[in-house]
N, C-alpha and C. Protein backbone atom coordinates (compact mmCIF):
# COMPACT_ATOMS: atom_id res chain seq x y z
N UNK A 1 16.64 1.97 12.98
CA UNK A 1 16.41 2.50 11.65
C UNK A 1 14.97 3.01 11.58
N UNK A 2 14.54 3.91 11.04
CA UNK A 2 13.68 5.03 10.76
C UNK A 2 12.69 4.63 9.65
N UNK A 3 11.71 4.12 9.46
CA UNK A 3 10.32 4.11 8.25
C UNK A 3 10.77 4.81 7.03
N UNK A 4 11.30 6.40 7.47
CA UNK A 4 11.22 7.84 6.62
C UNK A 4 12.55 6.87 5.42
N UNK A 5 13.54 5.96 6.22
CA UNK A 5 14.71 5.87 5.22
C UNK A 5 14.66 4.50 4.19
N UNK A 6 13.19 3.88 4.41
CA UNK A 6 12.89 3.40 3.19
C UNK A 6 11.30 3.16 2.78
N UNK A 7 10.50 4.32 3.11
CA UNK A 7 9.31 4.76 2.73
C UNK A 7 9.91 5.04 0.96
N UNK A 8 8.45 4.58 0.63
CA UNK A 8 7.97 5.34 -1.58
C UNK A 8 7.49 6.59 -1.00
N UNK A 9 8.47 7.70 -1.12
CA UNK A 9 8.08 8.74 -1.49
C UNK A 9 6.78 9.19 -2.16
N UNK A 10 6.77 8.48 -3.69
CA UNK A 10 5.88 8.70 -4.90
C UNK A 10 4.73 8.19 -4.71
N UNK A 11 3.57 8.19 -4.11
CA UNK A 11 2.44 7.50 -3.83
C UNK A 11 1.38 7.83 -5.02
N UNK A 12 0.37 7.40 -5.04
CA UNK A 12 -0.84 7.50 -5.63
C UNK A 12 -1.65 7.62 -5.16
N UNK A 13 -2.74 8.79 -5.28
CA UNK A 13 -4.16 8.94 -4.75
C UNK A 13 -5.14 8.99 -5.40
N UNK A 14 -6.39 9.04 -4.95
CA UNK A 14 -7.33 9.07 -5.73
C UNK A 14 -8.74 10.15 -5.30
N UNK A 15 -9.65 9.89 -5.98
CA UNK A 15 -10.40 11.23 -4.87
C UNK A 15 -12.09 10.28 -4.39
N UNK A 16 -12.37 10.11 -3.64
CA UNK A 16 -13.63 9.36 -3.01
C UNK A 16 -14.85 8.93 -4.18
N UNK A 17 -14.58 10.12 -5.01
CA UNK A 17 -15.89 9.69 -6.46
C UNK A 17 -15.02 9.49 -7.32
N UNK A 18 -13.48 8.95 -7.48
CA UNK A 18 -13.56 8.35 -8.42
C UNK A 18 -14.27 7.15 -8.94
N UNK A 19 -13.93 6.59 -10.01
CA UNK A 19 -14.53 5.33 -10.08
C UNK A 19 -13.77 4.40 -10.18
N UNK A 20 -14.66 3.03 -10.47
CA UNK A 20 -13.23 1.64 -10.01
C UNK A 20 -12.91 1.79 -11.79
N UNK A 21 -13.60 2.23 -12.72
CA UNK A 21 -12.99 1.82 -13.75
C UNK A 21 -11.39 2.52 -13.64
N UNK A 22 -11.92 4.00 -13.45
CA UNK A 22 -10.37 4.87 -13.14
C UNK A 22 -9.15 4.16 -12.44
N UNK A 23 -9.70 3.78 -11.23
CA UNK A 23 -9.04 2.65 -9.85
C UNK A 23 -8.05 1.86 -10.76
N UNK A 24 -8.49 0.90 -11.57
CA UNK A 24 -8.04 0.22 -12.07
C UNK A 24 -7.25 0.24 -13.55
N UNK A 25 -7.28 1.67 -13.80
CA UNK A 25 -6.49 2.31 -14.49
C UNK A 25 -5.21 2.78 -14.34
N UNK A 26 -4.91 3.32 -13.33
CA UNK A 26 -3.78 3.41 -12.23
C UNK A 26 -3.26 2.04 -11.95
N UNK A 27 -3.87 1.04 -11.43
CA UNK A 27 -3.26 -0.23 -11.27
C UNK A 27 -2.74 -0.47 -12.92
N UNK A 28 -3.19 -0.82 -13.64
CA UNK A 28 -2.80 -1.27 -14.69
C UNK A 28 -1.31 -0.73 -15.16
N UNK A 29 -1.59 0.96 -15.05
CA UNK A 29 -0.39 1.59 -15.81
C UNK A 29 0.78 1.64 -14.86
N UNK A 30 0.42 1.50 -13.73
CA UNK A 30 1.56 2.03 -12.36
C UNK A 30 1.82 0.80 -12.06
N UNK A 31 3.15 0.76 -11.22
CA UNK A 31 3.13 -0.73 -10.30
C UNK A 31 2.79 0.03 -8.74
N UNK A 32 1.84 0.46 -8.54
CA UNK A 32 1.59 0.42 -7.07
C UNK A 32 0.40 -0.77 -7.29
N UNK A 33 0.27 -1.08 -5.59
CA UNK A 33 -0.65 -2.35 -5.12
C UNK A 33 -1.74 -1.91 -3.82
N UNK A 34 -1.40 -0.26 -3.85
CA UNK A 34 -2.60 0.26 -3.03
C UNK A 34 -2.57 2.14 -3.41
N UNK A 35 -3.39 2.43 -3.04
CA UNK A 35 -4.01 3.80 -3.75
C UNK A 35 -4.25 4.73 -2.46
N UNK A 36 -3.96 5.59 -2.40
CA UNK A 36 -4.55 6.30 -0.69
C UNK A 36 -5.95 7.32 -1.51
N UNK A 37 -6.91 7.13 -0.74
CA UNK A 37 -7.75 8.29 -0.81
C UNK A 37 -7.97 9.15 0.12
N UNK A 38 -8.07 10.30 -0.71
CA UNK A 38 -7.82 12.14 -0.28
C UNK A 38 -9.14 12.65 -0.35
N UNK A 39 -9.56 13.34 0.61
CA UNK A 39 -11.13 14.11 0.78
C UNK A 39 -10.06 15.56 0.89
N UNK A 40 -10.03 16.43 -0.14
CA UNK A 40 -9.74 17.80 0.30
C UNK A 40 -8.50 17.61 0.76
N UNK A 41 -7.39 17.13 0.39
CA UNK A 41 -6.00 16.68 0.77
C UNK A 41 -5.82 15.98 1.64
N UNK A 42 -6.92 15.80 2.29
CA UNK A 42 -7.05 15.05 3.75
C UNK A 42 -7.17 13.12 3.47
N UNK A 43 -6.15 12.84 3.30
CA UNK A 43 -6.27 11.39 3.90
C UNK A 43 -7.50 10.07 4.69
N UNK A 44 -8.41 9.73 3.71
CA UNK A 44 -9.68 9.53 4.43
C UNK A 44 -9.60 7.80 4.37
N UNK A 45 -8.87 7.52 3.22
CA UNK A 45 -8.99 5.65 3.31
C UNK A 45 -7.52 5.67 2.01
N UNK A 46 -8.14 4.02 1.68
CA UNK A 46 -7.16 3.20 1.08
C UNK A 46 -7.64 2.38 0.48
N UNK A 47 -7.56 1.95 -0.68
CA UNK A 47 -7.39 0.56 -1.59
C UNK A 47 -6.61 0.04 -2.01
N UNK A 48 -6.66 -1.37 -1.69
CA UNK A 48 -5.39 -2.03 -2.37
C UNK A 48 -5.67 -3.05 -3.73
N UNK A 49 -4.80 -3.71 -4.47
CA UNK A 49 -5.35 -3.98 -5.69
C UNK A 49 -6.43 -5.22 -5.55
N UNK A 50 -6.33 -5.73 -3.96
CA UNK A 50 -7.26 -6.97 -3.58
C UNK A 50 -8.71 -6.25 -3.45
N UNK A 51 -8.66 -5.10 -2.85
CA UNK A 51 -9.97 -4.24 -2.80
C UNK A 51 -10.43 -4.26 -3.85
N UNK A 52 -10.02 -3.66 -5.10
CA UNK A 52 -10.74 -3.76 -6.17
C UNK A 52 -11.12 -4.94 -6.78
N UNK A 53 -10.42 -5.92 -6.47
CA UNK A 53 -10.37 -7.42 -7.35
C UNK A 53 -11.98 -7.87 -6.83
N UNK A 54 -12.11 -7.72 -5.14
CA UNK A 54 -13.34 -8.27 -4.61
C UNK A 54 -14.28 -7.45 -5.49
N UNK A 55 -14.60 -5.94 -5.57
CA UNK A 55 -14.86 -5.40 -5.64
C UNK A 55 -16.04 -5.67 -7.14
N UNK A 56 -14.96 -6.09 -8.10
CA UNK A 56 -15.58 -5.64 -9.55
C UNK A 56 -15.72 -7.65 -9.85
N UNK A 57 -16.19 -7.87 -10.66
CA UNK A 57 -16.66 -8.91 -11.29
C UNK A 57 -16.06 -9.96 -12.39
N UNK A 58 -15.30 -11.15 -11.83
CA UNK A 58 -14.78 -11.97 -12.89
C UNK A 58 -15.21 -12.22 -14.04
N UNK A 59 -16.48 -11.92 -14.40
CA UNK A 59 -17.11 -11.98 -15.60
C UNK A 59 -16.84 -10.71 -16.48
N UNK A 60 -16.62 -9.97 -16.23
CA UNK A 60 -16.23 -8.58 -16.96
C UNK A 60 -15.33 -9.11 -17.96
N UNK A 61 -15.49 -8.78 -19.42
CA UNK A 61 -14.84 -8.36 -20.60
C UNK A 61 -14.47 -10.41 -20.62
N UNK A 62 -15.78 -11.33 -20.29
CA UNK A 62 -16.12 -12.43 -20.90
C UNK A 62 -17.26 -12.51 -21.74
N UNK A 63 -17.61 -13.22 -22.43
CA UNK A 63 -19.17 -14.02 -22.61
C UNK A 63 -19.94 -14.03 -22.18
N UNK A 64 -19.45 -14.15 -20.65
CA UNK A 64 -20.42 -14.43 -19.62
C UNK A 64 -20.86 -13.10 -18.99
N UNK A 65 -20.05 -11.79 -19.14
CA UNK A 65 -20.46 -11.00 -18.82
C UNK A 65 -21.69 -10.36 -18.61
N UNK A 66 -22.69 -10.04 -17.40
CA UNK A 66 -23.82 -9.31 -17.60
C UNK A 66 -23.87 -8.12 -16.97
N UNK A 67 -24.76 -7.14 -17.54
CA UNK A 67 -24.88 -5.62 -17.63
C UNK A 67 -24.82 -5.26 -15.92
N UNK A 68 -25.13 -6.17 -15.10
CA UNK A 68 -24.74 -5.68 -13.67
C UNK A 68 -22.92 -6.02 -13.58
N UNK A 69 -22.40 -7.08 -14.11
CA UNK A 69 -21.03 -6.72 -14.04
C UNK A 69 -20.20 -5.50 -14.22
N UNK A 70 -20.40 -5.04 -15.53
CA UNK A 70 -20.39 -4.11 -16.32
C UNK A 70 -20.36 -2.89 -15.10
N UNK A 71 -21.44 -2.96 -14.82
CA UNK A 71 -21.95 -1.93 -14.25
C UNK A 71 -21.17 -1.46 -12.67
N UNK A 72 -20.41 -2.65 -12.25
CA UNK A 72 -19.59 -2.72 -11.30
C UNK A 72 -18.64 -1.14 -11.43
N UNK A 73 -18.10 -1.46 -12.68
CA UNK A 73 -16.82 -0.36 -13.02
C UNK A 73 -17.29 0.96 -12.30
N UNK A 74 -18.77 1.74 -12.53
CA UNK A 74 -18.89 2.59 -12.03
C UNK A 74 -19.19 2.92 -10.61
N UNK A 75 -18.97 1.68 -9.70
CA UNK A 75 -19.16 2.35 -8.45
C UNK A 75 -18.11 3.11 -7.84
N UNK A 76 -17.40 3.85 -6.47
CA UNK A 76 -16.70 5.10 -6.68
C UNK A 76 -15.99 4.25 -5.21
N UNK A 77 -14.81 5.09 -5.54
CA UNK A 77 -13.79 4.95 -4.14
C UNK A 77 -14.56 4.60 -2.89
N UNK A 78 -15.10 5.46 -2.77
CA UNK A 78 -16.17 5.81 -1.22
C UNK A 78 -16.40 4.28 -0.66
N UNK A 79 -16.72 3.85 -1.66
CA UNK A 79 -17.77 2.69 -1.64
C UNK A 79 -16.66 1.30 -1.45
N UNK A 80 -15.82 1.26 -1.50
CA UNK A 80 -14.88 -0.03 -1.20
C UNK A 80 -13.84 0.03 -0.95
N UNK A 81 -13.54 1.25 -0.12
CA UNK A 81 -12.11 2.44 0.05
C UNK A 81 -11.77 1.60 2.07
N UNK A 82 -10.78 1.02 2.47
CA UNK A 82 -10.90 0.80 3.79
C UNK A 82 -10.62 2.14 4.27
N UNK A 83 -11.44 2.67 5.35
CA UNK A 83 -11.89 3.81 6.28
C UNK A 83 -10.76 3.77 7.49
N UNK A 84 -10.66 2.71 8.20
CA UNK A 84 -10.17 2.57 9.43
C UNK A 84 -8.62 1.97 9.48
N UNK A 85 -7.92 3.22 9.08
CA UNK A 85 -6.63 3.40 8.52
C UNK A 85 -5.62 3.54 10.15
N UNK A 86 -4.55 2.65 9.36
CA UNK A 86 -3.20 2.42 10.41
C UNK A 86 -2.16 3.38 9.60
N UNK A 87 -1.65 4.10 10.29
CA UNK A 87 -0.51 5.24 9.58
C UNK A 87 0.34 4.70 10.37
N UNK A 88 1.38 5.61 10.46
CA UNK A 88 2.91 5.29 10.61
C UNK A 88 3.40 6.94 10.25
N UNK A 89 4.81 7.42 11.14
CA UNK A 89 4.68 8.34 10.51
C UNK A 89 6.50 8.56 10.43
N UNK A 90 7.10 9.24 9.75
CA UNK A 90 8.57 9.09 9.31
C UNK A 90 9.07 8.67 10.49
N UNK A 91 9.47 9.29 11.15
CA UNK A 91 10.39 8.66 12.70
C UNK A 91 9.97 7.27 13.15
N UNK A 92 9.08 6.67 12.77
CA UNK A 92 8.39 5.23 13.23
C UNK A 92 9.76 4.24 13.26
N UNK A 93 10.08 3.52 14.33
CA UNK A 93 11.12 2.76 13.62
C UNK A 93 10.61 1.27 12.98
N UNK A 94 11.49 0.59 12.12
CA UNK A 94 11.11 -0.09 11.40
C UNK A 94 10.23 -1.95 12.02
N UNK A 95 10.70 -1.50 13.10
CA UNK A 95 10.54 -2.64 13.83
C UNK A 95 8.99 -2.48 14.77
N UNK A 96 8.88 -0.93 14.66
CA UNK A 96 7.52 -0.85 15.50
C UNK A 96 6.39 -0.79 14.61
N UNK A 97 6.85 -0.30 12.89
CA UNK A 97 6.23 -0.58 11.86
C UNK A 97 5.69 -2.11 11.52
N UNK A 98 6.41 -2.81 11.59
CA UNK A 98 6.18 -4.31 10.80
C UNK A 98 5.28 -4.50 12.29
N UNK A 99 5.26 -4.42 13.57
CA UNK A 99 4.44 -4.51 14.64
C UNK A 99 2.69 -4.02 14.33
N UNK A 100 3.44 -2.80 13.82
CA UNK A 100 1.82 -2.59 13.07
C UNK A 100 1.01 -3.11 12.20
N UNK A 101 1.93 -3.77 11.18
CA UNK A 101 1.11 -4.14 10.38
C UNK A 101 0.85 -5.74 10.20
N UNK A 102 1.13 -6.45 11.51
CA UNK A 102 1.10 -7.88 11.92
C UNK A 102 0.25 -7.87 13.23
N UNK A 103 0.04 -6.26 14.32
CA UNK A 103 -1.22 -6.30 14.87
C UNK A 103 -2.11 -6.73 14.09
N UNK A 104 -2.57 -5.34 13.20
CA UNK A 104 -3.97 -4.97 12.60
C UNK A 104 -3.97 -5.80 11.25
N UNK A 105 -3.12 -6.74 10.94
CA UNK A 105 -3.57 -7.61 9.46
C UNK A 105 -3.87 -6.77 8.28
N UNK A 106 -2.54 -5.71 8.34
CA UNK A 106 -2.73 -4.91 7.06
C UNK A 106 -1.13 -4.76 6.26
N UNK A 107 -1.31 -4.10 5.04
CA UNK A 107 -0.31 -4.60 4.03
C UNK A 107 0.52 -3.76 3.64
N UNK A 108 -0.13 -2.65 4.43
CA UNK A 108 0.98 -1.20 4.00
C UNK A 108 -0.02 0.18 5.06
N UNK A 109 1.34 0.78 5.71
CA UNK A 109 0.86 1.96 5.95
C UNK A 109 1.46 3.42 5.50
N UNK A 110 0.27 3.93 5.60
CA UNK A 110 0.52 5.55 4.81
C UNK A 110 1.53 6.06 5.75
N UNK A 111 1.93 7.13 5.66
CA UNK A 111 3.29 7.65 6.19
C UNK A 111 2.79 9.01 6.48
N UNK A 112 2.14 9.66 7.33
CA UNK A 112 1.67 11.15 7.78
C UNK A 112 2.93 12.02 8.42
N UNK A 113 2.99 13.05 7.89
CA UNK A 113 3.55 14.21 8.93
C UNK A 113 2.80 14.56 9.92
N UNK A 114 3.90 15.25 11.22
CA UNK A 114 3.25 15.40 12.44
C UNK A 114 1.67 16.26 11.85
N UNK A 115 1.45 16.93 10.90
CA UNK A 115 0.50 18.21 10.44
C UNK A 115 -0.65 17.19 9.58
N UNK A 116 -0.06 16.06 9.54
CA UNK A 116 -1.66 15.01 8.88
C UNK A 116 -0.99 14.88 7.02
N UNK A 117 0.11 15.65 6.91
CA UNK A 117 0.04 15.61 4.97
C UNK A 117 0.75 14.00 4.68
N UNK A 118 0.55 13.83 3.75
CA UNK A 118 0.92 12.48 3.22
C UNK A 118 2.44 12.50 2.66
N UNK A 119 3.36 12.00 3.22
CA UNK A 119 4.69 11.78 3.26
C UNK A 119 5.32 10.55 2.19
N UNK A 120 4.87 9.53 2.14
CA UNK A 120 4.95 8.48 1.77
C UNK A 120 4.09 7.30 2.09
N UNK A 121 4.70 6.10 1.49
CA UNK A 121 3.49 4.55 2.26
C UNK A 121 5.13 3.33 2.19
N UNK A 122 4.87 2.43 3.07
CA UNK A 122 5.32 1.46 3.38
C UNK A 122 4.43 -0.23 3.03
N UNK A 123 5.34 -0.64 2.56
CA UNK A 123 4.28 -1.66 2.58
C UNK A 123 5.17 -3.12 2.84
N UNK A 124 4.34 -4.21 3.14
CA UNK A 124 5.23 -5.42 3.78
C UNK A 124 6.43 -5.45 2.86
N UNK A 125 6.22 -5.85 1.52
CA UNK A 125 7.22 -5.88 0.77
C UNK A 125 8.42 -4.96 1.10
N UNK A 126 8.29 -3.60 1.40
CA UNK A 126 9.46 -2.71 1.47
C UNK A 126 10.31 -3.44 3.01
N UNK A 127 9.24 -3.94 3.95
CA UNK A 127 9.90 -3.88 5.49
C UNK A 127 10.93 -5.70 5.04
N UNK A 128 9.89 -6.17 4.32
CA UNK A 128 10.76 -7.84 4.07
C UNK A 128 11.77 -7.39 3.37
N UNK A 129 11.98 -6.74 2.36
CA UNK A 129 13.35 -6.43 1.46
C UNK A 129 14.14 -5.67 2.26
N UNK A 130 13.97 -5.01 3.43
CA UNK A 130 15.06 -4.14 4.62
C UNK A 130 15.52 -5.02 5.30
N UNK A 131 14.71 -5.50 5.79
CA UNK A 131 15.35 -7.49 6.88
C UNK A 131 15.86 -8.14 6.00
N UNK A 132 15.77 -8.22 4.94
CA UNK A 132 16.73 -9.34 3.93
C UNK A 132 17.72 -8.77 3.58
N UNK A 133 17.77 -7.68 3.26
CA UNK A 133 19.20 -6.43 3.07
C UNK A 133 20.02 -6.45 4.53
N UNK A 134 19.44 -6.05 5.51
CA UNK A 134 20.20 -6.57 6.95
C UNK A 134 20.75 -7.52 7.22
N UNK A 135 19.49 -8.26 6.95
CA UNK A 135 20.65 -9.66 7.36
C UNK A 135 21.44 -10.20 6.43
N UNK A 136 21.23 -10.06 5.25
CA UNK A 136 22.48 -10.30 4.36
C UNK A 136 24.21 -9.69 4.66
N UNK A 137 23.49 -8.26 4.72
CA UNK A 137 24.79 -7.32 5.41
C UNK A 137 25.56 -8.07 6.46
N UNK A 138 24.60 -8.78 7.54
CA UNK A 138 25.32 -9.24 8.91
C UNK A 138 25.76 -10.79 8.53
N UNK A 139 24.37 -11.22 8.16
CA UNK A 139 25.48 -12.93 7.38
C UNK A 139 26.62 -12.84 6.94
N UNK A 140 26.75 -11.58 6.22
CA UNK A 140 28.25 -11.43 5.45
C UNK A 140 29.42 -11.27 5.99
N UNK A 141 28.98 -10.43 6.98
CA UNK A 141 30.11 -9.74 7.63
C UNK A 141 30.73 -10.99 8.88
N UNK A 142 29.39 -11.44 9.39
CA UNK A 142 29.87 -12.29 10.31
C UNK A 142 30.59 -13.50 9.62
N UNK A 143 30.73 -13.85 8.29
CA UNK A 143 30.99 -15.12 7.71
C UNK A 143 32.68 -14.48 7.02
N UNK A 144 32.47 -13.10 6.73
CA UNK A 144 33.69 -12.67 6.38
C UNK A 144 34.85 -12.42 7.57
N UNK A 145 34.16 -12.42 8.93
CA UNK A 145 35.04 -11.95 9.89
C UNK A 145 35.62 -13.31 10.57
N UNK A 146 35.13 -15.19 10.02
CA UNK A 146 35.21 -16.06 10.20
C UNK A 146 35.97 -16.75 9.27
N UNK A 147 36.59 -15.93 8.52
CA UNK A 147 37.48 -16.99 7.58
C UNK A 147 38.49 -17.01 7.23
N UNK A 148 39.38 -18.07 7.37
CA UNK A 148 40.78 -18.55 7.72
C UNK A 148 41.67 -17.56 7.40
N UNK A 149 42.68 -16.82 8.14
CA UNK A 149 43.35 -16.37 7.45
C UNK A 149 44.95 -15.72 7.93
């Protein structure tokens, strides 16, 4: 089985100067849990919603809040974006995918065409819900092809 046949199409990007307040604007309204960033359509990094969490300040929108917290919101993609990106690209099969992302200790990869454009993203969640759909399929079948009849 093929990456391309249960890759999110619909991704989210962002552009290197955005800012984390923006960042986290997108998280809020969307359910994605990582963001790809684009230099000039070009694919340059990634954040995921843990990136930003390190990123900005538990004190924000407390009491305790101070003007360097605050001040967190405006630093920009660039600046807490991971650089040293694992792709995957439609034909990947699914099994050499989850390989990838249990080498390199990462949580989702972008999905490139042979030409570099952004296709889709994968992420653990999608590859665990395909193995649990499988093997449900085969538990079934093998338990249906086992009973008395």
């Amino acid at each position: 089985m093929r990456i391309d046949s249960i890759m999110t199409r619909r991704v989210a990007t962002v552009e290197m100067d955005d800012t984390l307040r923006s960042i986290n604007a997108i998280f809020c309204s969307a359910k994605f849990n990582h963001l790809l960033v684009v230099d000039e359509g070009e694919l340059v990094g990634i954040i995921s919603d843990r990136d930003l969490l390190k990123a900005t300040s538990p004190f924000v929108g407390t009491a305790a809040e101070r003007p360097q917290d605050a001040n967190r919101w405006d630093r920009k993609a660039h600046q807490i974006m991971t650089r040293e990106l694992v792709i995957a690209f439609p034909q990947t099969s699914i099994n050499d995918a989850v390989e990838l992302l249990l080498k390199n200790r990462v949580s989702c990869l972008p999905i490139l065409s042979e030409k570099g454009t952004i296709e889709g993203i994968v992420t653990w969640k999608d590859l665990i819900r395909t193995y649990m759909e499988l093997y449900t399929e085969t538990d079934l079948t093998n338990h249906l092809t086992h009973l008395p009849g």
